[in-house]
C-alpha atoms as a PDB file:
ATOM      1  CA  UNK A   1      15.878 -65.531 102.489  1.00  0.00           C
ATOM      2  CA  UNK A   2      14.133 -63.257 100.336  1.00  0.00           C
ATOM      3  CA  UNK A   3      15.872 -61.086  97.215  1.00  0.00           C
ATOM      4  CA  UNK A   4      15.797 -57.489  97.350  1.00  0.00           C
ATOM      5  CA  UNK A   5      13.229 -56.586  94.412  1.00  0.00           C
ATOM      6  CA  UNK A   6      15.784 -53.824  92.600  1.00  0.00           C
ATOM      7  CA  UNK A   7      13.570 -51.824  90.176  1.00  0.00           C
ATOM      8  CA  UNK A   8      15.190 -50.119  86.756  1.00  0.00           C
ATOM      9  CA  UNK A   9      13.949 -46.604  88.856  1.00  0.00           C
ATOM     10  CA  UNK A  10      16.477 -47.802  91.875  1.00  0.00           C
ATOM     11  CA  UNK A  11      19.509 -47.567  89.008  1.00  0.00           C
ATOM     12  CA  UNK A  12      18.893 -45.418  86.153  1.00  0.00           C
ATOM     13  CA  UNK A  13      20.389 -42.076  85.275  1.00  0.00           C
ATOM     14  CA  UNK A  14      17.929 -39.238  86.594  1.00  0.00           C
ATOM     15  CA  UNK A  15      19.713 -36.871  83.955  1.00  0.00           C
ATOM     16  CA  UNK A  16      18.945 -36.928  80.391  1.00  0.00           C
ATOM     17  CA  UNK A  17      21.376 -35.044  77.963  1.00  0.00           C
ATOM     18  CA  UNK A  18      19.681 -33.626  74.774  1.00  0.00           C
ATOM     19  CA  UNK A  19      20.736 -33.029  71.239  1.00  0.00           C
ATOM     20  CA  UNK A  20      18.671 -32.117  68.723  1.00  0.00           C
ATOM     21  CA  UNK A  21      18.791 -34.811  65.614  1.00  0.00           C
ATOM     22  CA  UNK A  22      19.893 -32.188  62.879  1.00  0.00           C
ATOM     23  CA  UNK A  23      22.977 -31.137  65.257  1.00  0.00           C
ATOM     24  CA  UNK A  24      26.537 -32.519  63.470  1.00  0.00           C
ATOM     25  CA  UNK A  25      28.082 -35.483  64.661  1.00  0.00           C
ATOM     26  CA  UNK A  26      30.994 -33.199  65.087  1.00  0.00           C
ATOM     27  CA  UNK A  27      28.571 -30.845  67.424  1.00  0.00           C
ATOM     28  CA  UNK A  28      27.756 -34.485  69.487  1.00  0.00           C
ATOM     29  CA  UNK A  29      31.167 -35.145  70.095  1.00  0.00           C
ATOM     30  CA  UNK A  30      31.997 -32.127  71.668  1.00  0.00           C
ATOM     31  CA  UNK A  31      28.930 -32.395  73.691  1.00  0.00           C
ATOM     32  CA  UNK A  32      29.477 -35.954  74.935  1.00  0.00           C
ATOM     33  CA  UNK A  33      32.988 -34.792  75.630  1.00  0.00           C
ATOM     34  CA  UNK A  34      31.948 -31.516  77.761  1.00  0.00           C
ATOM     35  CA  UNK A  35      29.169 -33.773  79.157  1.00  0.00           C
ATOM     36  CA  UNK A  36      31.141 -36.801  80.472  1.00  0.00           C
ATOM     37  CA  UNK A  37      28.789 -39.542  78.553  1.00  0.00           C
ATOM     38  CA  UNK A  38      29.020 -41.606  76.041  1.00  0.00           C
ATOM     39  CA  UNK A  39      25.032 -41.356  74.401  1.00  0.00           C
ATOM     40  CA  UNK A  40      22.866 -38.600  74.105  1.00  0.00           C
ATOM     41  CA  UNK A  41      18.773 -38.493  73.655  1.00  0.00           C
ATOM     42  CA  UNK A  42      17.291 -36.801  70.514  1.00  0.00           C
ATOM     43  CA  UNK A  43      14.784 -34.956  71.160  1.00  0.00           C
ATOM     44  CA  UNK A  44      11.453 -35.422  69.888  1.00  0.00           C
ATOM     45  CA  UNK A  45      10.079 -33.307  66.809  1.00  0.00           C
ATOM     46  CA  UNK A  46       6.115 -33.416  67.956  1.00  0.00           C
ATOM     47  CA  UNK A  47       3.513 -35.295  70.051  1.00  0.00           C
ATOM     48  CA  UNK A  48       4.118 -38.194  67.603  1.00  0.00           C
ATOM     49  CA  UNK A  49       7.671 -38.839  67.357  1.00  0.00           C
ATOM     50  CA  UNK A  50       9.879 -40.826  69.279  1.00  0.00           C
ATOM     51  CA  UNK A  51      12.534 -40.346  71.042  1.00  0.00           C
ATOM     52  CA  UNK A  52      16.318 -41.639  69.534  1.00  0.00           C
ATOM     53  CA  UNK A  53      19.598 -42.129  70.876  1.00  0.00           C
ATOM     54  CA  UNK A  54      23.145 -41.806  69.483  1.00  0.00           C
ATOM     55  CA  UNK A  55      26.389 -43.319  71.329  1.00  0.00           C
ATOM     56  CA  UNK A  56      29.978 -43.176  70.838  1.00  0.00           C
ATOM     57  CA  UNK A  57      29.483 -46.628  69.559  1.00  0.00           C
ATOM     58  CA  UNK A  58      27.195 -45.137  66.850  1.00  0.00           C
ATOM     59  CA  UNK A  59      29.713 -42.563  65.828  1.00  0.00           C
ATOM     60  CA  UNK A  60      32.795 -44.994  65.586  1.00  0.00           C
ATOM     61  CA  UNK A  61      30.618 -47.396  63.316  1.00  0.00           C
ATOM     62  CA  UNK A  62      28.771 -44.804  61.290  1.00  0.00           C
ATOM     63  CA  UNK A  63      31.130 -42.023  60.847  1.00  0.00           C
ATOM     64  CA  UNK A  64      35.128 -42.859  61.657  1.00  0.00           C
ATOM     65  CA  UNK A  65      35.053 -46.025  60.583  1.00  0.00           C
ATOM     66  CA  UNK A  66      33.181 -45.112  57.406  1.00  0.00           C
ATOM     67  CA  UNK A  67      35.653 -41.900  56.693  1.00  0.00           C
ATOM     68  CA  UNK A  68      32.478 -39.949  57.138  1.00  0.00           C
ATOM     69  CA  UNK A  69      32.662 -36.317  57.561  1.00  0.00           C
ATOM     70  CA  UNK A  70      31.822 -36.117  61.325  1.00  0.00           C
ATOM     71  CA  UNK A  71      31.049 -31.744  60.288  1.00  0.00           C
ATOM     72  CA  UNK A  72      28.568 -32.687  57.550  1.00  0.00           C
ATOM     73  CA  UNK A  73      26.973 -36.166  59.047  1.00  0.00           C
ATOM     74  CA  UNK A  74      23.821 -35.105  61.367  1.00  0.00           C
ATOM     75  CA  UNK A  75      23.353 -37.273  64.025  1.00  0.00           C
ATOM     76  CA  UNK A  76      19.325 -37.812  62.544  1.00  0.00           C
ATOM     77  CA  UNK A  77      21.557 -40.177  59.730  1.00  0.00           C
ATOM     78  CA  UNK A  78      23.307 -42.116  62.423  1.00  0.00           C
ATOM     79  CA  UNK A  79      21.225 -42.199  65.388  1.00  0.00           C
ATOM     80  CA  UNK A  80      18.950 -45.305  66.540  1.00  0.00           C
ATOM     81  CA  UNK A  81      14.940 -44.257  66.346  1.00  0.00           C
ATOM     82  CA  UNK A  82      13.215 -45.345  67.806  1.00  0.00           C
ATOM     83  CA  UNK A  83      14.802 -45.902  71.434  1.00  0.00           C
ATOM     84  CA  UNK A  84      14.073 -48.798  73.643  1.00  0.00           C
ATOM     85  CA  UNK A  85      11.926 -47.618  76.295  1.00  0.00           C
ATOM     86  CA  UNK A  86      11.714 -49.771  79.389  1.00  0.00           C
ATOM     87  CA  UNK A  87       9.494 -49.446  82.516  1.00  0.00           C
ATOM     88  CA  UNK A  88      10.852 -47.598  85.899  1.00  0.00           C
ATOM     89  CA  UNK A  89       9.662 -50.490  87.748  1.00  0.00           C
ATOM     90  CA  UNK A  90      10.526 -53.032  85.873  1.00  0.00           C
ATOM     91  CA  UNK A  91      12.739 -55.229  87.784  1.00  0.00           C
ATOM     92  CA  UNK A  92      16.842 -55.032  86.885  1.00  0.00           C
ATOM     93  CA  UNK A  93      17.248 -58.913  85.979  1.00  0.00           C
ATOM     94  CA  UNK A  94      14.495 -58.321  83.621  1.00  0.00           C
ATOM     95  CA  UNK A  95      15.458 -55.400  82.333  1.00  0.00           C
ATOM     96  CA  UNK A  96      18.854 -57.240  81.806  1.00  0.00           C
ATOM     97  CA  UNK A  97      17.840 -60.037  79.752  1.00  0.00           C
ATOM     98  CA  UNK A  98      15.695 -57.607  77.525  1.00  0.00           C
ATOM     99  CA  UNK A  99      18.832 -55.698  76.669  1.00  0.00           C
ATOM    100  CA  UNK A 100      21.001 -58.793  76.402  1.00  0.00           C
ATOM    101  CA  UNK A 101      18.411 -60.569  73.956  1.00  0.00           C
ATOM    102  CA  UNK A 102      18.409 -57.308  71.819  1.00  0.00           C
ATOM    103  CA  UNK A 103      22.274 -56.455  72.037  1.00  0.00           C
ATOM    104  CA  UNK A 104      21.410 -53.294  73.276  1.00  0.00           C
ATOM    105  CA  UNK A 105      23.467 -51.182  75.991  1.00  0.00           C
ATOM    106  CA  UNK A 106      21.167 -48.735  76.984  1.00  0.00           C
ATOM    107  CA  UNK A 107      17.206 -48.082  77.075  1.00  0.00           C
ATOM    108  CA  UNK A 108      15.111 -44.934  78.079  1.00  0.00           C
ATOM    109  CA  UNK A 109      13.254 -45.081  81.307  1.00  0.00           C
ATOM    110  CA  UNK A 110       9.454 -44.476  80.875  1.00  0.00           C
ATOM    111  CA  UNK A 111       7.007 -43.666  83.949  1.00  0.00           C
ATOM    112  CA  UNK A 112       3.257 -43.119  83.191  1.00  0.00           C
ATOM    113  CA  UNK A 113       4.209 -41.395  79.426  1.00  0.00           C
ATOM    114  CA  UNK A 114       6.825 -39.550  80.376  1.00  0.00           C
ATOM    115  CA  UNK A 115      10.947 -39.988  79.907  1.00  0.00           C
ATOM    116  CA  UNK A 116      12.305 -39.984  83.348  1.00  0.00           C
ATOM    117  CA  UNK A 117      16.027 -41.169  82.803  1.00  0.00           C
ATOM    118  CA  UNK A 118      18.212 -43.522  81.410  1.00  0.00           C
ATOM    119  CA  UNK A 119      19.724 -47.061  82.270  1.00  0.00           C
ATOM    120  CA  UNK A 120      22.821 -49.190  80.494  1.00  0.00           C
ATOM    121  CA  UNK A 121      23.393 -52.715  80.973  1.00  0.00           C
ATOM    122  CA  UNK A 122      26.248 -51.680  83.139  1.00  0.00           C
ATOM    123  CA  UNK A 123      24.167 -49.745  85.557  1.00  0.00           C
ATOM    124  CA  UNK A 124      21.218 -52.746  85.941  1.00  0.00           C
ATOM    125  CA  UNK A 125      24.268 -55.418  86.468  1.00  0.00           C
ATOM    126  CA  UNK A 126      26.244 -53.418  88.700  1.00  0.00           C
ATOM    127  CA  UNK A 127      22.229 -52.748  90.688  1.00  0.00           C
ATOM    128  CA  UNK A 128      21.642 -56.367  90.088  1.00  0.00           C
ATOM    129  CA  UNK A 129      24.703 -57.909  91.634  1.00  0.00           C
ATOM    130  CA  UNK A 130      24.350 -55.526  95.152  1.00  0.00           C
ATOM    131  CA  UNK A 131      20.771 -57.094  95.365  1.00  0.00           C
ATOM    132  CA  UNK A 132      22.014 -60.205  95.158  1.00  0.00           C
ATOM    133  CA  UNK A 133      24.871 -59.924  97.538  1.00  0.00           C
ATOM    134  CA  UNK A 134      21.961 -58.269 100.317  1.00  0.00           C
ATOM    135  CA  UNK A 135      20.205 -61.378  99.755  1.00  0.00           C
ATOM    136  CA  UNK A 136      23.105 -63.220 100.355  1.00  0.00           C
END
């Protein structure tokens, strides 16, 4: 019996949520709390830049457990730049063992140029296992 080829597209977040990268930590907090999520994008400056990301993770390394000043630490001086883009149609176990070999826990979502969502290793494994239990 054949496995059901689940792509990155079939399991990533649609929704991006945007900060720019000279907001406060302080100001990212309160966003991620109104917002429900635990990263947020930064936004690009200009055709050449790349997009960055900035978790909760990032803030309890880089600011509380520093005794950082989350009011005067920008999110630019914490953030990860540039972000791991993956493919939308790459498929989820390979998307997995990209993320797993780079300790990562999230990527951007890239179709033909553009930023189309995000995925975390939670979302591909949770997508990988009910393609595996189809097959099975």
């Amino acid at each position: 019996m054949q496995t059901e080829v689940v792509k990155v597209a079939d399991v990533m977040q649609a929704s991006l949520h945007m900060i720019d990268g000279v907001a406060s930590v302080a100001s990212a907090i309160a966003e991620m709390g109104r917002l429900k999520v635990s990263s947020l994008v930064i936004s690009h400056r200009h055709e050449g830049d790349e997009y960055g990301v900035v978790t909760v993770q990032d803030i309890a390394a880089r600011v509380v457990g520093l005794n950082r000043s989350a009011k005067r630490t920008s999110v630019y001086e914490i953030m990860t730049k540039p972000a791991l883009t993956i493919s939308a149609e790459m498929h989820v176990k390979y998307a997995i063992r990209l993320l797993a070999r780079l300790e990562l826990s999230r990527a951007l979502v890239m179709r033909e140029e553009e930023v189309v969502g995000m995925v975390t290793l939670r979302d591909l494994v949770i997508g990988y296992r009910e393609s595996e239990s189809a097959a099975s």
